[in-house]
C-alpha atoms as a PDB file:
ATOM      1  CA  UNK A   1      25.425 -20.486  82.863  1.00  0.00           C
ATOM      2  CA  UNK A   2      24.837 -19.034  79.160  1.00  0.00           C
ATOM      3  CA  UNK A   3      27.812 -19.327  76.953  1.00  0.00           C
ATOM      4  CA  UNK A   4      28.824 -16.381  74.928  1.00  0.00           C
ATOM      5  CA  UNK A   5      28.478 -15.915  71.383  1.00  0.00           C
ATOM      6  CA  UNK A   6      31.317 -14.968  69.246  1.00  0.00           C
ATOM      7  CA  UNK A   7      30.505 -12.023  66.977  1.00  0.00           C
ATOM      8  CA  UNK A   8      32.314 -12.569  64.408  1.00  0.00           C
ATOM      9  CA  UNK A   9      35.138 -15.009  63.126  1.00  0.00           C
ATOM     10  CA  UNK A  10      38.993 -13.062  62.189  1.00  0.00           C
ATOM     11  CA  UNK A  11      38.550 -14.509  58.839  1.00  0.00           C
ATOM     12  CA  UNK A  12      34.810 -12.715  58.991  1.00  0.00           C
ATOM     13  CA  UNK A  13      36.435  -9.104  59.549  1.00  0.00           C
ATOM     14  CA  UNK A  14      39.286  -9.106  57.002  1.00  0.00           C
ATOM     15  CA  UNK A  15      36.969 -10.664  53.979  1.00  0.00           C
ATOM     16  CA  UNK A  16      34.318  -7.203  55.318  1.00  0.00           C
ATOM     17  CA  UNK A  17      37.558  -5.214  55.567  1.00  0.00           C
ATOM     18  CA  UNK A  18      39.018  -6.418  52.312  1.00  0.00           C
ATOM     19  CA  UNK A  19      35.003  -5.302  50.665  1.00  0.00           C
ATOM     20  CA  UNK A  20      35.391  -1.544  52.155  1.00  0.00           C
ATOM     21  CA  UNK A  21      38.893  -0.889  50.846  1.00  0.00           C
ATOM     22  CA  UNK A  22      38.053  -2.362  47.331  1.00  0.00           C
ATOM     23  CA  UNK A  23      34.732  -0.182  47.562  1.00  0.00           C
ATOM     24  CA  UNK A  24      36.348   3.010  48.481  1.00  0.00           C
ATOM     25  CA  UNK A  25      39.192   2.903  45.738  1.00  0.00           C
ATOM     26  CA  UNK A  26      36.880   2.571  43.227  1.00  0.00           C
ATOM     27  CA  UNK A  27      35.290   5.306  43.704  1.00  0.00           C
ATOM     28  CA  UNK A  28      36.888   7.944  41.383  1.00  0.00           C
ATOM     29  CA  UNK A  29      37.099  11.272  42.290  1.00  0.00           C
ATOM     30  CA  UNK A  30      38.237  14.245  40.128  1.00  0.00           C
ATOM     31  CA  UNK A  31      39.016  17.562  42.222  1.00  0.00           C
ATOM     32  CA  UNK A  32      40.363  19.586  38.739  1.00  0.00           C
ATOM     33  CA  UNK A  33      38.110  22.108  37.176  1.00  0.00           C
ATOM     34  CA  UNK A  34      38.714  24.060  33.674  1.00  0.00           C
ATOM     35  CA  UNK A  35      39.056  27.217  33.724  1.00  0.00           C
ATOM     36  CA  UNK A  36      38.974  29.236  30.608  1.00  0.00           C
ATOM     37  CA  UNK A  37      40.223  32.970  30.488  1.00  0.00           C
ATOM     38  CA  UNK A  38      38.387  35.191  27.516  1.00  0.00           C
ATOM     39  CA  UNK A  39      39.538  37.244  25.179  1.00  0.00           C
ATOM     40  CA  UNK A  40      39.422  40.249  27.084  1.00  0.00           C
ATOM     41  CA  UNK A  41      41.604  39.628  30.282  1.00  0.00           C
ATOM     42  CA  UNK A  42      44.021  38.215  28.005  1.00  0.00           C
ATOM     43  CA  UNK A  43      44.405  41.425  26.129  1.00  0.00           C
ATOM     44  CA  UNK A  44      43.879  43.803  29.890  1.00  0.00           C
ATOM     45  CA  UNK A  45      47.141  41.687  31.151  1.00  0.00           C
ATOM     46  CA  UNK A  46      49.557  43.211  28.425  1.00  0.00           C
ATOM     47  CA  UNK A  47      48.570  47.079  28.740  1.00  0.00           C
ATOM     48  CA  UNK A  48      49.977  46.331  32.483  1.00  0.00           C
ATOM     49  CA  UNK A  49      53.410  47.039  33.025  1.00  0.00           C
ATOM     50  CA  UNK A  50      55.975  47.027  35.778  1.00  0.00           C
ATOM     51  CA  UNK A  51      56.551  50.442  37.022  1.00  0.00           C
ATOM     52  CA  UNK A  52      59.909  51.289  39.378  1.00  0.00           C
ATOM     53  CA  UNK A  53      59.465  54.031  41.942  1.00  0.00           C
ATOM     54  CA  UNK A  54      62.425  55.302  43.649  1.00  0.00           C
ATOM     55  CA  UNK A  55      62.630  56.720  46.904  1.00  0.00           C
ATOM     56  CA  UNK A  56      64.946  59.382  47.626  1.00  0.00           C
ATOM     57  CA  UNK A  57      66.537  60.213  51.893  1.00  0.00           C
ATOM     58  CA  UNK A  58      64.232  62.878  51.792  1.00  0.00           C
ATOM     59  CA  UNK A  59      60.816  60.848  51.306  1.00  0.00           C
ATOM     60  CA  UNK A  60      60.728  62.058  47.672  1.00  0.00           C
ATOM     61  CA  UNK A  61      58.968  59.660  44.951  1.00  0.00           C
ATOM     62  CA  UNK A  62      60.773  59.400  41.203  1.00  0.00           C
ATOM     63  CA  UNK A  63      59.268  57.858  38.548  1.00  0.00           C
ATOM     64  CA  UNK A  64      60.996  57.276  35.195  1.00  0.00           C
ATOM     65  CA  UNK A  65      62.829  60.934  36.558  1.00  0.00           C
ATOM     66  CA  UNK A  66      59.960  62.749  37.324  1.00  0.00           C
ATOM     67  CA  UNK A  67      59.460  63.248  40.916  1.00  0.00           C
ATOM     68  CA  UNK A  68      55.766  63.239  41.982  1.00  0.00           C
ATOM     69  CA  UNK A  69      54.130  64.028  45.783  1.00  0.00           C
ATOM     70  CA  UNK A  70      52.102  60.785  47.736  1.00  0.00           C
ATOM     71  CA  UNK A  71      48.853  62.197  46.795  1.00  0.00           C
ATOM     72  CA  UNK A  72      49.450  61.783  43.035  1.00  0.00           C
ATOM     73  CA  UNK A  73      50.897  58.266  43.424  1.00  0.00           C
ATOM     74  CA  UNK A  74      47.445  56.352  42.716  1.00  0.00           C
ATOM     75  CA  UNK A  75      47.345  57.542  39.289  1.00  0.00           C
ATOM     76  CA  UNK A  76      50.726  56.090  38.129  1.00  0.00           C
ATOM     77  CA  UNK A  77      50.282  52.754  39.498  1.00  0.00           C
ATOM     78  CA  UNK A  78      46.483  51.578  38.956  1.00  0.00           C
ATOM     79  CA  UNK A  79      47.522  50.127  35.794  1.00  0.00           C
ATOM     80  CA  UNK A  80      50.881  48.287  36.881  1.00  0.00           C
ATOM     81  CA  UNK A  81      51.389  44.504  37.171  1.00  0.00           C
ATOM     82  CA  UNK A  82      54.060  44.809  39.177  1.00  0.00           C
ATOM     83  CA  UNK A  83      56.205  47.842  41.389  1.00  0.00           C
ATOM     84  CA  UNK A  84      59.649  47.874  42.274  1.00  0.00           C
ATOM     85  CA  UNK A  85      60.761  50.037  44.850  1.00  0.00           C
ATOM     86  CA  UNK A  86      64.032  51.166  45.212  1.00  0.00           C
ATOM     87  CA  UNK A  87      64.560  52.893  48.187  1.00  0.00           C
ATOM     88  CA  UNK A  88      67.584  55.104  49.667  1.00  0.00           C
ATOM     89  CA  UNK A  89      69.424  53.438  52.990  1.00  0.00           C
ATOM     90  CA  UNK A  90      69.152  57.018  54.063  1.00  0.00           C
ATOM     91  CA  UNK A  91      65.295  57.107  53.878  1.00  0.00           C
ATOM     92  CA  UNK A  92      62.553  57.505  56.835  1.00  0.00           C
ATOM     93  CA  UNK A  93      60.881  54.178  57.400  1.00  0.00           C
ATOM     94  CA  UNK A  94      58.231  56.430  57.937  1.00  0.00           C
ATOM     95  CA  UNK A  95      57.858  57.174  54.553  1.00  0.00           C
ATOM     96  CA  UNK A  96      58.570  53.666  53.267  1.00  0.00           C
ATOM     97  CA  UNK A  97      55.378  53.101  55.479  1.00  0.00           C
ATOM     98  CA  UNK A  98      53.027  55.302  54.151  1.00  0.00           C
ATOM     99  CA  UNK A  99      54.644  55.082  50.499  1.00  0.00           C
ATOM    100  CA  UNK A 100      53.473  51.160  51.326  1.00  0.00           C
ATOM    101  CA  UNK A 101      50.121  51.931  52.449  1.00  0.00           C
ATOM    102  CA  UNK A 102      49.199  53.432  49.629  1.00  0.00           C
ATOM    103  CA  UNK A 103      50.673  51.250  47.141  1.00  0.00           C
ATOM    104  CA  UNK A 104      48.201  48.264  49.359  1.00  0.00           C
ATOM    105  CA  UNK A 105      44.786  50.459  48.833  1.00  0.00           C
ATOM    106  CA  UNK A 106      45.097  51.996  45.424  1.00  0.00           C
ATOM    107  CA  UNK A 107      46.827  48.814  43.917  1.00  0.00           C
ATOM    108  CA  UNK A 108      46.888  44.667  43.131  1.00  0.00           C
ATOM    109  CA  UNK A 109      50.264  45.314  41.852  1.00  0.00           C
ATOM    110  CA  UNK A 110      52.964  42.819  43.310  1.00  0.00           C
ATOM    111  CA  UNK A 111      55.952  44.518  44.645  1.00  0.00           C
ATOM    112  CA  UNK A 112      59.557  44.038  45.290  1.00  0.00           C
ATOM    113  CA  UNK A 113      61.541  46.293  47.596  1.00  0.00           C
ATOM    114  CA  UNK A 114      65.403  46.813  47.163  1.00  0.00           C
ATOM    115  CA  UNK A 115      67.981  49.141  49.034  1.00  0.00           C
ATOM    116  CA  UNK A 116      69.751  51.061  46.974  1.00  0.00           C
ATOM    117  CA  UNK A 117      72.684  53.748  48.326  1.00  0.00           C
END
């Protein structure tokens, strides 16, 4: 009978081992990237503001005390960074809903809800 060869020795593996480790931390890698914002965004963020609609029980819209209909909405929040909605307890979720939906297609505004009485 034909005796077996051993492939390798223990002391064999961990020296190959010991090679791939050392060869794989050395290898730097750098996952940042630079990003540099022009002139012009800069100045587009400050003529945003935060705007604060509030939502009366009857599905009404106020905005700095003028009360304005759905349709018109798009106009007075295009520009805003960010929308706070205060809305009545009293109010139709209904109207929260669509007051919502519009808020999603005509802006990129963030948003904050609160309940107000």
């Amino acid at each position: 009978m034909r005796k077996r060869r051993d492939l390798g020795q223990p002391s064999d593996i961990a020296f190959l081992l010991i090679i791939f480790f050392l060869l794989l931390t050395g290898i730097a890698t750098d996952h940042a990237f630079s990003l540099s914002l022009s002139k012009q965004q800069e100045s587009t963020e400050s003529v945003q503001e935060q705007v604060t609609l509030t939502v009366a029980e009857n599905g009404t819209i106020q905005i700095a005390n003028q009360t304005i209909s759905l349709n018109d909405l798009p106009s007075f929040i295009i520009q805003a960074s960010h929308l706070t909605l205060q809305i009545n307890k009293a109010t139709p979720w209904q109207s929260v809903v669509d007051l919502l939906a519009t808020i999603t297609q005509y802006s990129e505004a963030t948003y904050s809800m609160e309940m107000i009485r």
